[in-house]
Protein backbone atom coordinates (compact mmCIF):
# COMPACT_ATOMS: atom_id res chain seq x y z
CA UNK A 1 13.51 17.37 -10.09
CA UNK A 2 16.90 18.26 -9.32
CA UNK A 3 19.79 18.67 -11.73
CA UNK A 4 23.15 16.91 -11.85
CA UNK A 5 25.88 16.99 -14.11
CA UNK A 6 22.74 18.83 -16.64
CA UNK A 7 20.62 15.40 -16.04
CA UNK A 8 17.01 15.73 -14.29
CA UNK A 9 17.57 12.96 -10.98
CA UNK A 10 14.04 12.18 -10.11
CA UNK A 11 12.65 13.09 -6.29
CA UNK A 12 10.53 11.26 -3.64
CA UNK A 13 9.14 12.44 -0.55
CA UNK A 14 10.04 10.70 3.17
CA UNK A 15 6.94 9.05 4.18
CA UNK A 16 7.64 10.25 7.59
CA UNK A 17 9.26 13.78 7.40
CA UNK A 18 8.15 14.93 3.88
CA UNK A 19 11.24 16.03 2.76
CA UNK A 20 11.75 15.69 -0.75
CA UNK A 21 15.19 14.19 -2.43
CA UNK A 22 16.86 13.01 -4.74
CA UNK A 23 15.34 9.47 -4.90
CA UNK A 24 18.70 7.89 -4.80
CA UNK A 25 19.31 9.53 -1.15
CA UNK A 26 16.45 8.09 0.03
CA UNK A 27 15.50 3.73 1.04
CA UNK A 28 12.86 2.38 -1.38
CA UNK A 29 10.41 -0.34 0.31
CA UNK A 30 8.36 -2.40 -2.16
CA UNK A 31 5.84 -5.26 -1.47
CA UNK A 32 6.21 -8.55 -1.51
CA UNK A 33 3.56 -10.76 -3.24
CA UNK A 34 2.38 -11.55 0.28
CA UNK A 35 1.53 -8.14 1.00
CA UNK A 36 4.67 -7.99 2.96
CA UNK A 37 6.81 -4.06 3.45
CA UNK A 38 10.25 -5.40 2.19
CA UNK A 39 13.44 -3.05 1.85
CA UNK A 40 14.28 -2.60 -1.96
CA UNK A 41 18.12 -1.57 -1.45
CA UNK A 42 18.98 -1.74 -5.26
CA UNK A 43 15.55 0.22 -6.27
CA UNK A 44 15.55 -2.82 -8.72
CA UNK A 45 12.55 -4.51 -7.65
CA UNK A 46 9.05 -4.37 -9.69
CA UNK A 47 5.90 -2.66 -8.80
CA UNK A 48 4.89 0.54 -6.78
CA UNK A 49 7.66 2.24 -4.36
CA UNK A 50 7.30 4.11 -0.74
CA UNK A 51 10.19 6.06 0.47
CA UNK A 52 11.62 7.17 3.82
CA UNK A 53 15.32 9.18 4.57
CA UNK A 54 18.27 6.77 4.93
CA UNK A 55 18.01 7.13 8.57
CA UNK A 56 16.65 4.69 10.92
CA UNK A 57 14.24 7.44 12.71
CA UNK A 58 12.19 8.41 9.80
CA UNK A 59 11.49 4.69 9.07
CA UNK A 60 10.55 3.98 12.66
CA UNK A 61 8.45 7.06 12.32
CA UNK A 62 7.10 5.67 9.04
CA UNK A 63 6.18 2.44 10.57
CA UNK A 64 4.37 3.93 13.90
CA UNK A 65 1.98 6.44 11.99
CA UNK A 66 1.21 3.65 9.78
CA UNK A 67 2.42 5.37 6.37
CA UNK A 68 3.28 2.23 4.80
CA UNK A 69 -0.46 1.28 4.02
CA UNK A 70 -1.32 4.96 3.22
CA UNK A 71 1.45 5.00 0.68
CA UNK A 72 0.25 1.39 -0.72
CA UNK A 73 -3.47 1.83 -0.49
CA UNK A 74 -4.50 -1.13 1.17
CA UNK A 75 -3.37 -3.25 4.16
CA UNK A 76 0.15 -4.31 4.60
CA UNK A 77 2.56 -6.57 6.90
CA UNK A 78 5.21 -3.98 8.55
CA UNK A 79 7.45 -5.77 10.91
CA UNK A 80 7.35 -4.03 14.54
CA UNK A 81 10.28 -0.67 13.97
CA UNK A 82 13.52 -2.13 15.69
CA UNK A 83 13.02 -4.96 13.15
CA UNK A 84 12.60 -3.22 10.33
CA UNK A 85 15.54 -0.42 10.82
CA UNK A 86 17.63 -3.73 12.72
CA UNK A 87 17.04 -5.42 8.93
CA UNK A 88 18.05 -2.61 7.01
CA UNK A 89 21.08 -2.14 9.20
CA UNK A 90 22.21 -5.61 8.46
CA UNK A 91 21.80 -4.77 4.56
CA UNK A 92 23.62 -1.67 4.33
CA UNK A 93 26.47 -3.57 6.37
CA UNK A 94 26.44 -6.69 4.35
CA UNK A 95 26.27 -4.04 1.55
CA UNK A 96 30.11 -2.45 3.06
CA UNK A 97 31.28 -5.87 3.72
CA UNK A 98 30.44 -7.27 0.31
CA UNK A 99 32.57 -4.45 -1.45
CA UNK A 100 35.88 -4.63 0.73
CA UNK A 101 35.51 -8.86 -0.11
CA UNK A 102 34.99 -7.76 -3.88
CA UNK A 103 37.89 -5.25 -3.53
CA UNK A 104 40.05 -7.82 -1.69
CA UNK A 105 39.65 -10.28 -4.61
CA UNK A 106 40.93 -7.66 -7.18
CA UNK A 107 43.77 -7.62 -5.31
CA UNK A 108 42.88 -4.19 -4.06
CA UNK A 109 43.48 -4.47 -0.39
CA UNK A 110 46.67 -4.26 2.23
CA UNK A 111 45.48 -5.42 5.39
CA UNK A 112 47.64 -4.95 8.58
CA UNK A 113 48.18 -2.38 10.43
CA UNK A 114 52.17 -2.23 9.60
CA UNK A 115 51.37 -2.40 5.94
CA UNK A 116 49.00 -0.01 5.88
CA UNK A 117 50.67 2.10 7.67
CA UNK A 118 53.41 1.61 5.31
CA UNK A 119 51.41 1.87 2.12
CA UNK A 120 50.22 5.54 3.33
CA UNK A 121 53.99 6.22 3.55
CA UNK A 122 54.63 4.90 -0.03
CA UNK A 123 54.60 6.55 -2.93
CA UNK A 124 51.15 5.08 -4.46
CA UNK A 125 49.26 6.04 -1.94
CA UNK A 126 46.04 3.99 -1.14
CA UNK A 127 42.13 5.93 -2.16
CA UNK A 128 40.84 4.46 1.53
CA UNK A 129 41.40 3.39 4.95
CA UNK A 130 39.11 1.72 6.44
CA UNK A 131 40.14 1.42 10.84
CA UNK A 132 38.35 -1.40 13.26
CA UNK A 133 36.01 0.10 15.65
CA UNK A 134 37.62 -2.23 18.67
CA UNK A 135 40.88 -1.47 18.26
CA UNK A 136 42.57 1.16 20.87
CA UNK A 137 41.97 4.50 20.45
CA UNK A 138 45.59 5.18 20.41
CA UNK A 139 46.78 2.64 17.53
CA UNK A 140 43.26 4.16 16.00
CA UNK A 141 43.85 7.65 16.16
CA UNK A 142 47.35 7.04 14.96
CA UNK A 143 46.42 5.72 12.02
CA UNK A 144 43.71 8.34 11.09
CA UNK A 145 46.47 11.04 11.81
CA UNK A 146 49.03 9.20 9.18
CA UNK A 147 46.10 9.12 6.89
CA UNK A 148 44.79 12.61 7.34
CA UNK A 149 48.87 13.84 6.38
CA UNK A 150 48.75 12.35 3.32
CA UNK A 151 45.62 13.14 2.32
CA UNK A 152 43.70 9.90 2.40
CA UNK A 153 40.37 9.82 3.59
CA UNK A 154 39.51 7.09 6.79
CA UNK A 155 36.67 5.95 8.21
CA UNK A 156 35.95 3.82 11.20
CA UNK A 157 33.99 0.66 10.50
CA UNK A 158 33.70 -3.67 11.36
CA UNK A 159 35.51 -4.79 13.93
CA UNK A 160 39.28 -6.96 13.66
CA UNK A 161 37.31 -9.79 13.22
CA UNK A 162 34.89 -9.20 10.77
CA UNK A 163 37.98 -7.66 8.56
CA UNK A 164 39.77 -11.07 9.10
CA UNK A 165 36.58 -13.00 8.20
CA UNK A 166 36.33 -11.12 5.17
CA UNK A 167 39.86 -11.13 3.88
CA UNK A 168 40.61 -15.35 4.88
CA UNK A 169 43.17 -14.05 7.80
CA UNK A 170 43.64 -13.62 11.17
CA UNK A 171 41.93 -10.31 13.19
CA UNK A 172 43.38 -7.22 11.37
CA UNK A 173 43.43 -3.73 12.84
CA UNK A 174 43.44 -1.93 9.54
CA UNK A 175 43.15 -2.06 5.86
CA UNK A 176 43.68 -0.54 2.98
CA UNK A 177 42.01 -0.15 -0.31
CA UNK A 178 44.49 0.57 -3.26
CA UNK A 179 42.86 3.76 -5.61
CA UNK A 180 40.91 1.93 -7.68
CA UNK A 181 36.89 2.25 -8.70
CA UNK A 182 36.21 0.49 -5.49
CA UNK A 183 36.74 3.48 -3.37
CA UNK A 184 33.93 5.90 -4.51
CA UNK A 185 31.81 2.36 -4.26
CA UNK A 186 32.92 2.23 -0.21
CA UNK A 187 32.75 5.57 0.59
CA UNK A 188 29.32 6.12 0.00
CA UNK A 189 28.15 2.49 1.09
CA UNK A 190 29.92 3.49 4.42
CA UNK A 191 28.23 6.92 4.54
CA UNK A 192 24.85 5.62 4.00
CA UNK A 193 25.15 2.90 6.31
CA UNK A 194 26.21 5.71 8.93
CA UNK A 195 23.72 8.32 7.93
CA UNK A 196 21.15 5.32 8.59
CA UNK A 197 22.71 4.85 12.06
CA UNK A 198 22.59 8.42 12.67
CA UNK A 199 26.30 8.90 12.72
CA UNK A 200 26.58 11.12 10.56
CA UNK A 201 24.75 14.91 10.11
């Protein structure tokens, strides 16, 4: 086990690569009553656990040697890979999406480019910045560059649309998320959804 803050975390292997970690670095699958190989996101659900790396190659791996059933000890349903890592995907992003809509209703977010760009100039400066991935790279990298000055982190994530859908407006470029307990909560959301896509080293 490996120590944090002088408390034991405890550690699971990847079914596919055998690397051990802390468990809560790692995507716990459980089985559904029917036998079925469901993702347990939360690590909430009841009965025995398998493990693979929050990465979407180690689970494909996992699913093509067949680990699944070794790790269960009997026969199981595994959807074909792209469905399963396509599924988890979708979580981890409904997972990103759900926080910036909880955020939003704490009255934690200044969408718009303009305002964000105006909040980073402020004196209470915002804990995250969160830029659409179809926006131009210009009005992007302009944005990332007024963050990086003042020392806000920004990330790259959604598209205008989806932040609009989430926040009951039109298409934004940008938003915000005021300092707040919500950041911490976003950051590593974002980073594990990325690490799953492979984004991210």
């Amino acid at each position: 086990m490996s120590h944090h803050n002088g408390a034991e975390k405890p550690q699971r292997s990847c079914l596919a690569c055998r690397e051990t970690r802390d468990r809560d670095r790692l995507i716990r699958f459980v089985l559904s009553p029917q036998g079925e190989v469901v993702p347990d996101l939360d690590a909430k659900l009841p009965g025995r656990g398998a493990y693979t790396c929050t990465n979407a190659a180690c689970l494909a791996a996992a699913v093509k040697q067949r680990q699944f059933g070794r790790a269960f000890k009997r026969e199981v349903s595994v959807p074909p890979p792209d469905k399963l890592t396509g599924l988890v995907a979708r979580l981890l992003l409904e997972r990103v999406m759900g926080y910036i809509a909880l955020a939003n209703k704490a009255g934690k977010v200044i969408a718009g480019g303009s305002l964000v760009g105006c909040a980073l100039k402020g004196k209470n400066k915002p804990g995250l910045v969160l830029v659409a991935q179809d926006i131009s790279e210009a009005i992007g990298e302009k944005i990332a560059a007024q963050a990086a000055g003042n020392g806000v982190a920004c990330q790259r994530i959604l598209t205008k649309d989806d932040f609009g859908a989430l926040l009951g407006k039109a298409p934004r470029s940008a938003v915000a998320v005021k300092a707040s307990g919500f950041v911490a909560q976003l950051v590593k959301t974002i980073e594990r959804y990325r690490n799953f896509l492979g984004e991210v080293q």
